[in-house]
Protein backbone atom coordinates (compact mmCIF):
# COMPACT_ATOMS: atom_id res chain seq x y z
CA UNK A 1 65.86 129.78 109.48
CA UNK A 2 69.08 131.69 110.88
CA UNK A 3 72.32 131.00 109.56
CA UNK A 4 74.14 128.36 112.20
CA UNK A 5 77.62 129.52 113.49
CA UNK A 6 80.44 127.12 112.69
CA UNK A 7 82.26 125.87 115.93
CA UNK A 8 86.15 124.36 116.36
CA UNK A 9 87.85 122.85 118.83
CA UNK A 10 91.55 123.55 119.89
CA UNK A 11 93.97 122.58 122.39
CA UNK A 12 95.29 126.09 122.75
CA UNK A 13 93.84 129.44 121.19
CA UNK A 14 96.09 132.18 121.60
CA UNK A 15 95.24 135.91 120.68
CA UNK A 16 97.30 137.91 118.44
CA UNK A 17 100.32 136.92 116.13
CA UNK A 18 102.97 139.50 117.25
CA UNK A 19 106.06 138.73 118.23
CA UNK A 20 104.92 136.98 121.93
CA UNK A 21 101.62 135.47 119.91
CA UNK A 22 103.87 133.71 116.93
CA UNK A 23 106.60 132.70 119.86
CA UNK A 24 103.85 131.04 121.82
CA UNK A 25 102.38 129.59 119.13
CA UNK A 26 105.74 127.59 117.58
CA UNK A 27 105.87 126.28 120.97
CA UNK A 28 103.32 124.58 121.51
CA UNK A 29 102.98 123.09 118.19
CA UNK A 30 106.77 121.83 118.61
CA UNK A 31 105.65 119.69 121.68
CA UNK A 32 102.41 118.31 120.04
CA UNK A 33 99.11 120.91 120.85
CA UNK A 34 96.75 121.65 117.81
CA UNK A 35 97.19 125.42 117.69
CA UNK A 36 94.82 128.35 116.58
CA UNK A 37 96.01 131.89 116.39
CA UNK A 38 93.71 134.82 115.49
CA UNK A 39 94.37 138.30 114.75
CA UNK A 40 92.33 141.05 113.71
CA UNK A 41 94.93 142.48 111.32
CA UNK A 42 94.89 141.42 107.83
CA UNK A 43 98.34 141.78 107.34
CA UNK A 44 100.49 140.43 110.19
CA UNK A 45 102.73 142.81 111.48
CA UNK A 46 101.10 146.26 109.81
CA UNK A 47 100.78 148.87 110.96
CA UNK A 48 104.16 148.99 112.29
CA UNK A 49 104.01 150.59 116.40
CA UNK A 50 107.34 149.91 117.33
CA UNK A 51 110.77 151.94 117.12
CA UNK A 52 111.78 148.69 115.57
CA UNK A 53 115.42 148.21 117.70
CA UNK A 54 116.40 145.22 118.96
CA UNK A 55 119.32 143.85 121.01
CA UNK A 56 121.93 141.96 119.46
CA UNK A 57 120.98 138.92 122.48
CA UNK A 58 117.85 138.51 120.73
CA UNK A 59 119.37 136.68 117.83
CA UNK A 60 120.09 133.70 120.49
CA UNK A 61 115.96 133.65 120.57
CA UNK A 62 115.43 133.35 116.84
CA UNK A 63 116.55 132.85 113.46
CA UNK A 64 116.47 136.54 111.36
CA UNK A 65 116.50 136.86 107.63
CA UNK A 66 118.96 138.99 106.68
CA UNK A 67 116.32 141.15 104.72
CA UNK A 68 114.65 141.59 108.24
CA UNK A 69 118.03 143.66 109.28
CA UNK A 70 118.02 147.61 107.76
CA UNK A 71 121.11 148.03 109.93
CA UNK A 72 123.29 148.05 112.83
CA UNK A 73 123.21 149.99 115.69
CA UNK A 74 126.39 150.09 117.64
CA UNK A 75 125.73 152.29 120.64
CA UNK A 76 123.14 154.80 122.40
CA UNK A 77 123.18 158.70 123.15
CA UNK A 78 121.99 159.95 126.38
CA UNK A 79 120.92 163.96 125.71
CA UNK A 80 118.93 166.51 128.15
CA UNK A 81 117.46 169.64 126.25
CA UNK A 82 119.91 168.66 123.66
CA UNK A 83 123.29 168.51 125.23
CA UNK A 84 124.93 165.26 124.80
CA UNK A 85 125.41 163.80 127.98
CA UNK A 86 126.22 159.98 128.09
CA UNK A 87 127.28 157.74 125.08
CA UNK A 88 127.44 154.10 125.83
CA UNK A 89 127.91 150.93 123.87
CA UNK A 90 124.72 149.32 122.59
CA UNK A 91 124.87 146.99 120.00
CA UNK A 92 121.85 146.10 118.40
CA UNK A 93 119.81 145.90 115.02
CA UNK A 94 117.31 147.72 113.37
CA UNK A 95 114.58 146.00 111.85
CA UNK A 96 111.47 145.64 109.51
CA UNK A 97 109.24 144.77 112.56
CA UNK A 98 106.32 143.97 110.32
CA UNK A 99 108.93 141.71 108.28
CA UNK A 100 109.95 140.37 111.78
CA UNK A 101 106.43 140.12 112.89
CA UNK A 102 105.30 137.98 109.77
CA UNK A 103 108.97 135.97 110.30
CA UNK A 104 107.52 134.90 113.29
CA UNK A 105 104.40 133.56 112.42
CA UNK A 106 105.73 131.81 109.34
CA UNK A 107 107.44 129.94 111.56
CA UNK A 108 104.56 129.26 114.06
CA UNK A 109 103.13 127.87 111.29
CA UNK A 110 105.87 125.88 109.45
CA UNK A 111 105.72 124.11 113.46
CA UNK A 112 101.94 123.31 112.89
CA UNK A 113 100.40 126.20 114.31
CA UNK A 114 96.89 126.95 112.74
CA UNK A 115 96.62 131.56 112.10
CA UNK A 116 93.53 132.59 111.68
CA UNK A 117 93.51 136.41 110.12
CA UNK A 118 91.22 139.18 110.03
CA UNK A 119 89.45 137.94 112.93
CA UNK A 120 88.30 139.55 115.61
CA UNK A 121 87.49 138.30 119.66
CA UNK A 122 84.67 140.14 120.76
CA UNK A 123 83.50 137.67 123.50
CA UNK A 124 83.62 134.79 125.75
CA UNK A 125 80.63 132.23 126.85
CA UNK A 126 80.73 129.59 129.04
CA UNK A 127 84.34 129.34 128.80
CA UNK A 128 84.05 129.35 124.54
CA UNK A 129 85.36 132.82 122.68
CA UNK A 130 83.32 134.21 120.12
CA UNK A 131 85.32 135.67 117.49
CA UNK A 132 84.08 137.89 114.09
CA UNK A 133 85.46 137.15 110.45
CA UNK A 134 85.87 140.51 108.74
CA UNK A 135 82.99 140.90 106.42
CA UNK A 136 81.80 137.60 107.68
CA UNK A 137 80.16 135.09 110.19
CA UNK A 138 81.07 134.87 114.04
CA UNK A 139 82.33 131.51 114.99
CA UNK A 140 82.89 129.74 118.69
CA UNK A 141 86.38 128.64 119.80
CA UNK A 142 86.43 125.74 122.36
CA UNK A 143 90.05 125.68 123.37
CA UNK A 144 91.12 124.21 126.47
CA UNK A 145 93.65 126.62 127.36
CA UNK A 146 93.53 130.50 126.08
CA UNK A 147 97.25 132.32 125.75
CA UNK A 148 96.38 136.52 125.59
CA UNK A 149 99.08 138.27 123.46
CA UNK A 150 96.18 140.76 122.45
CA UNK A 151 98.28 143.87 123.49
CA UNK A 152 98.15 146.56 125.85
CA UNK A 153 94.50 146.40 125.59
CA UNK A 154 93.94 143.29 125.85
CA UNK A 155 90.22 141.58 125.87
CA UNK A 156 92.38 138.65 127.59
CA UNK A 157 93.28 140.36 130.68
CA UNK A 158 90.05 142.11 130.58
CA UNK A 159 88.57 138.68 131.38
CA UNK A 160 90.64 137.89 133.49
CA UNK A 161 90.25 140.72 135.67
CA UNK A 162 94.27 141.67 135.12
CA UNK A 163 94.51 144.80 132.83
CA UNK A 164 97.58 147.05 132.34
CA UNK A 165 96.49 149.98 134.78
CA UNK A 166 99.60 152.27 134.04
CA UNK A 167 100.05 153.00 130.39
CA UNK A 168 102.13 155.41 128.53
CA UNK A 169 101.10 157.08 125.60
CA UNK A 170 103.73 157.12 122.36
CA UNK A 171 103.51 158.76 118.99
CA UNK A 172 106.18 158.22 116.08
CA UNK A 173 107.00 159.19 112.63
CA UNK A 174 109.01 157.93 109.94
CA UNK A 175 111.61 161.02 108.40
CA UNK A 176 114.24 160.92 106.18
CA UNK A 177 118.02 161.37 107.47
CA UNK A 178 120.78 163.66 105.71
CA UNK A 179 123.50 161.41 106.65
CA UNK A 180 123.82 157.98 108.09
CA UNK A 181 123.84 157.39 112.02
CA UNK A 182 124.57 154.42 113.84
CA UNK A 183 124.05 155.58 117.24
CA UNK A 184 120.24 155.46 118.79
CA UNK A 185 119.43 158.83 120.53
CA UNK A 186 117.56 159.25 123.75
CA UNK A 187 116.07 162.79 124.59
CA UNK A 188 115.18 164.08 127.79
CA UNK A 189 113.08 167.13 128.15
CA UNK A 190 110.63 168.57 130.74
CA UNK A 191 108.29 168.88 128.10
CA UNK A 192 108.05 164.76 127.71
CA UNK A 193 106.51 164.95 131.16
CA UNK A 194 107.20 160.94 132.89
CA UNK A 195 108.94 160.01 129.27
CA UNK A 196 111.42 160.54 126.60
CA UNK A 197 112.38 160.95 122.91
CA UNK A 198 113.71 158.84 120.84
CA UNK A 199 115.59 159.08 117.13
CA UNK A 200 116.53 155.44 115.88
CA UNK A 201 117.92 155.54 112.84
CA UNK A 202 116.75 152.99 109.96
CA UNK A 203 119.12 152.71 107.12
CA UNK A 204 118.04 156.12 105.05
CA UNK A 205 115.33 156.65 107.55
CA UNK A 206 114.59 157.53 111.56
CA UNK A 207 112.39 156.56 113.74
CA UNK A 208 111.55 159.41 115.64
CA UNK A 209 109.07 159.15 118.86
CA UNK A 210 108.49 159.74 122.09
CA UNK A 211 106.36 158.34 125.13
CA UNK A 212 104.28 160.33 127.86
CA UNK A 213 102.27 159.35 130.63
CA UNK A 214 98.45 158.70 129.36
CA UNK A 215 97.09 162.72 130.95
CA UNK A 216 99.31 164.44 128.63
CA UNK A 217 98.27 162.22 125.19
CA UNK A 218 96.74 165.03 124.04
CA UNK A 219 99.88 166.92 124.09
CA UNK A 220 101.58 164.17 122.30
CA UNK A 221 101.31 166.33 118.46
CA UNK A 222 102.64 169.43 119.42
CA UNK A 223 105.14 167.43 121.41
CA UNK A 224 105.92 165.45 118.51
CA UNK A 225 106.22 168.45 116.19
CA UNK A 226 108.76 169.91 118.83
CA UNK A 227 111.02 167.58 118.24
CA UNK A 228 110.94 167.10 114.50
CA UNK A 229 111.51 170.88 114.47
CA UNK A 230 115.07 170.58 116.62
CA UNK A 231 116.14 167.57 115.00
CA UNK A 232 115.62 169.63 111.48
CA UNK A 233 117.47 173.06 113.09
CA UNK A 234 120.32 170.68 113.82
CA UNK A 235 120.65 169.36 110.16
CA UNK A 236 119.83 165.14 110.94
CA UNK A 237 116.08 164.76 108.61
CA UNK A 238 115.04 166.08 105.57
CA UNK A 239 111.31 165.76 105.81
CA UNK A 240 109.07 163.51 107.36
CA UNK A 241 107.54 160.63 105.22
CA UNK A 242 103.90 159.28 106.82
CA UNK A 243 101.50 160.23 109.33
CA UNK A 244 101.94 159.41 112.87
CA UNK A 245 101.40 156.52 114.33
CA UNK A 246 100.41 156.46 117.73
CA UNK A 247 99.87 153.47 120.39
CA UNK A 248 99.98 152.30 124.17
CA UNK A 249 102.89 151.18 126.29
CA UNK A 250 102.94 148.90 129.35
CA UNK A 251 104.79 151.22 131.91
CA UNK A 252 103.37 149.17 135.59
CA UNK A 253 104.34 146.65 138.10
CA UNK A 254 104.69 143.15 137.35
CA UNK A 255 101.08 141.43 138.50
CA UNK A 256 99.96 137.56 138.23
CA UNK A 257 98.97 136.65 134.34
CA UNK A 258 97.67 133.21 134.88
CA UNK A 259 94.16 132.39 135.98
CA UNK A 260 92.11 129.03 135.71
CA UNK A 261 93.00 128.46 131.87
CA UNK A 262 94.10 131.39 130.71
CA UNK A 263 97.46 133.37 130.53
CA UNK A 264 99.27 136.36 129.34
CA UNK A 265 102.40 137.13 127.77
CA UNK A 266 103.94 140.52 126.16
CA UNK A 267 102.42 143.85 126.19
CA UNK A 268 99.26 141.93 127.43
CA UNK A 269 100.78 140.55 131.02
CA UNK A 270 102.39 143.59 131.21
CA UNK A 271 105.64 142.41 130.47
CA UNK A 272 107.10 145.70 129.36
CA UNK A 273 110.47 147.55 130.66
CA UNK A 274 108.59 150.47 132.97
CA UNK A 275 111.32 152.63 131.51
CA UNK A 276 112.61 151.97 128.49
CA UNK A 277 109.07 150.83 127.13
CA UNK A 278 111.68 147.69 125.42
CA UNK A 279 109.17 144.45 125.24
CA UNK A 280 110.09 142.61 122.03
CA UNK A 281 112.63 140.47 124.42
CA UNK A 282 110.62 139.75 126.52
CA UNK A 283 107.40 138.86 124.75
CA UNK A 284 109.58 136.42 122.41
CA UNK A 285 111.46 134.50 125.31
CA UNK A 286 107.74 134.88 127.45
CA UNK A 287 106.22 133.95 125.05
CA UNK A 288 108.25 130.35 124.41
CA UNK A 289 107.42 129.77 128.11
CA UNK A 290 103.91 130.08 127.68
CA UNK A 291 103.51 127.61 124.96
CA UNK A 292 106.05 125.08 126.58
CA UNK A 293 103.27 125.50 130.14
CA UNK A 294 100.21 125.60 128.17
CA UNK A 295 100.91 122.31 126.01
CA UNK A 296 102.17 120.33 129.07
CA UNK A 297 98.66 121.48 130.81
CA UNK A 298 96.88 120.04 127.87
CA UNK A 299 99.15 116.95 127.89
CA UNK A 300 98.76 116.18 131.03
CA UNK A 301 94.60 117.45 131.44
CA UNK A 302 96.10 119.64 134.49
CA UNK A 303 95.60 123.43 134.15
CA UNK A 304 97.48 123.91 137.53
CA UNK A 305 100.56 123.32 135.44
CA UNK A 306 99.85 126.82 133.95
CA UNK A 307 100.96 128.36 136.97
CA UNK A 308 104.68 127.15 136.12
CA UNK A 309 105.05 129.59 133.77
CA UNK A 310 104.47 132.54 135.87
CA UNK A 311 107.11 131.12 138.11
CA UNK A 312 109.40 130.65 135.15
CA UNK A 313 109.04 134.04 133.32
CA UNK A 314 108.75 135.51 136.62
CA UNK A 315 112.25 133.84 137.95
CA UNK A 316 114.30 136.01 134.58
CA UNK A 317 111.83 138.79 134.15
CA UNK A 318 110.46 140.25 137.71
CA UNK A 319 114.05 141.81 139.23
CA UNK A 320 114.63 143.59 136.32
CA UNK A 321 110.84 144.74 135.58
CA UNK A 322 110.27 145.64 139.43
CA UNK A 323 113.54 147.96 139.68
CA UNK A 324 112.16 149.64 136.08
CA UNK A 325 108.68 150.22 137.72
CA UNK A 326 110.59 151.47 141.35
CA UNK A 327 112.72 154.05 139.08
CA UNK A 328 109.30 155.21 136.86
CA UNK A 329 107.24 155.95 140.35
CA UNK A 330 110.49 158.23 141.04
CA UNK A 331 110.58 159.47 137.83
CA UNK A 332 107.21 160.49 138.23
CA UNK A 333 106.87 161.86 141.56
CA UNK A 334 109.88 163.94 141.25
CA UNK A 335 109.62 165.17 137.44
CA UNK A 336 110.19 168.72 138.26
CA UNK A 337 113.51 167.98 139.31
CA UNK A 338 114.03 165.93 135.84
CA UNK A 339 118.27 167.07 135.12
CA UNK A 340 119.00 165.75 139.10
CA UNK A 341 116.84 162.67 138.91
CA UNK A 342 118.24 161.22 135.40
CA UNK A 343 120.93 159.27 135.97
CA UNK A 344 119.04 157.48 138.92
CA UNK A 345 115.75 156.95 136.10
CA UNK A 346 117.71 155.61 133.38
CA UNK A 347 119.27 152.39 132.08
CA UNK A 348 122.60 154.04 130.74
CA UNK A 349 123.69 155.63 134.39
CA UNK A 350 125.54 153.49 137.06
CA UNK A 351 123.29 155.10 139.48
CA UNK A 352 120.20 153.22 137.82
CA UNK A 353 121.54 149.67 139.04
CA UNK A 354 122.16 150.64 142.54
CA UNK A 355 120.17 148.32 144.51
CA UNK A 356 119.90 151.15 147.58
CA UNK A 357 117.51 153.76 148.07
């Protein structure tokens, strides 16, 4: 006889624990919906693929341990081919995102929120998800509503016929400073073709990056090794400390992340600044909205309530995500004239705001 596969029933099963995941998750369980979350990591949070900044407004969204914190950050450097060229004031923190990440989720939890670890969604059937235990059985997921915070990638929007179609490709390493900074740096260079470097420091340690659009990914080493090798000439890191890390970033157009009974939020809906490649905002405060929709659809047996929250995270979110994806087509088209284009392709120049073309 074959081995039957265990089945559960759910109000709401939402993929992933990150930061829009957890968010979702403490939600919903606050206003009354039995909760499952499932990840496929082990260890919520790890491996860290973030430059782990956040803005100081995002401690009105949620409650921080101070061991989260590594430090402050009190403004951001604007450089092209290494001449400084705009400094502006930028307060934010620098954080443990896997601490941050695993914050989160304690508190999903603490709200009633069932996590499910080390599990992996490899399907859906007849509207039930078939997921994998590592080194163990599959098992079927009834849930009446489905919230994808699966990623860039996600097997959510796959399904729902909604995928990120513009990604950028980032690499990052961890090096050791010679002195502290609390300024975040921002390079610009021709070589980053449709992206930029970044150098956030981290108590004793930096962050340093950089994003590209998904042809050049295999460029994204040597790119990388560039810049380690000027930041070194010009005395800021010792040495670097791990191997890269490398990962996908949102970088498209807003598009619709509800359909029938399922929704996305953070890097999954797409929900990522076209520019600055920032999501942790958004995923956090998207992510709240999602829950609140998706246990008032349960509540009230109406899916079509669902379609509230893309109005909602739509009404604070698309203005500021659509002008980000208008300046990142320019960007693009126009690359070769990178030093004249800057100040209209990013955040820290007046000219980025203006509303005309």
């Amino acid at each position: 006889m074959g081995t039957s596969i265990s089945k559960q029933v759910c109000d709401i099963l939402i993929i992933g624990a990150g930061p829009a995941g957890s968010s979702a998750a403490m939600t919903a369980a606050v206003n009354g919906a039995d909760v499952l979350v499932v990840d496929q990591r082990t260890i919520i949070g790890q491996p860290v693929q973030c430059a782990e900044y956040i803005p100081a407004q995002l401690l009105g969204e949620v409650n921080l341990d101070p061991d989260i914190i590594v430090q402050t950050v009190r403004s951001m450097k604007t450089f092209y081919r290494r001449r400084l060229v705009k400094k502006t004031d930028a307060l934010g923190y620098m954080i443990h995102r896997d601490l941050f990440d695993q914050s989160l989720a304690k508190t999903a939890i603490k709200a009633g929120a069932n996590l499910l670890t080390a599990a992996r969604v490899i399907r859906m059937e007849k509207g039930a998800v078939i997921i994998k235990h590592k080194n163990g059985p599959e098992e079927i997921i009834n849930p009446s509503v489905i919230i994808g915070a699966d990623g860039p990638l996600s097997i959510t929007a796959r399904w729902m016929g909604a995928q990120n179609t513009h990604l950028m490709a980032g690499i990052q390493k961890q090096v050791k400073l010679n002195a502290p900074i609390n300024a975040t740096e921002i390079y610009f260079d021709p070589l980053f073709y449709g992206g930029y470097g970044w150098f956030f420091p981290k108590g004793k340690y930096a962050n340093v990056g950089l994003a590209t659009t998904r042809g050049n990914r295999s460029k994204l080493g040597k790119m990388l090794n560039y810049l380690i090798h000027e930041l070194d000439k010009e005395g800021k890191i010792a040495e670097g400390l791990r191997r890269p890390c490398a990962g996908w970033i949102p970088a498209g157009p807003p598009r619709k992340v509800v359909r029938d009974n399922m929704m996305l939020v953070g890097d999954a809906a797409g929900q990522t600044h076209a520019i600055t490649g920032a999501g942790i905002p958004q995923a956090v405060i998207c992510g709240k909205m999602a829950g609140k929709w998706a246990a008032r659809a349960v509540k009230a047996d109406d899916n079509g309530l669902l379609n509230e929250y893309e109005k909602e995270w739509r009404g604070q979110f698309e203005r500021t995500l659509v002008l980000a994806n208008s300046r990142r087509v320019y960007m693009e088209e126009n690359w070769n004239r990178l030093e004249d284009i800057m100040e209209r392709c990013w955040v820290a120049f007046k000219d980025y705001h203006a509303t005309s073309d």
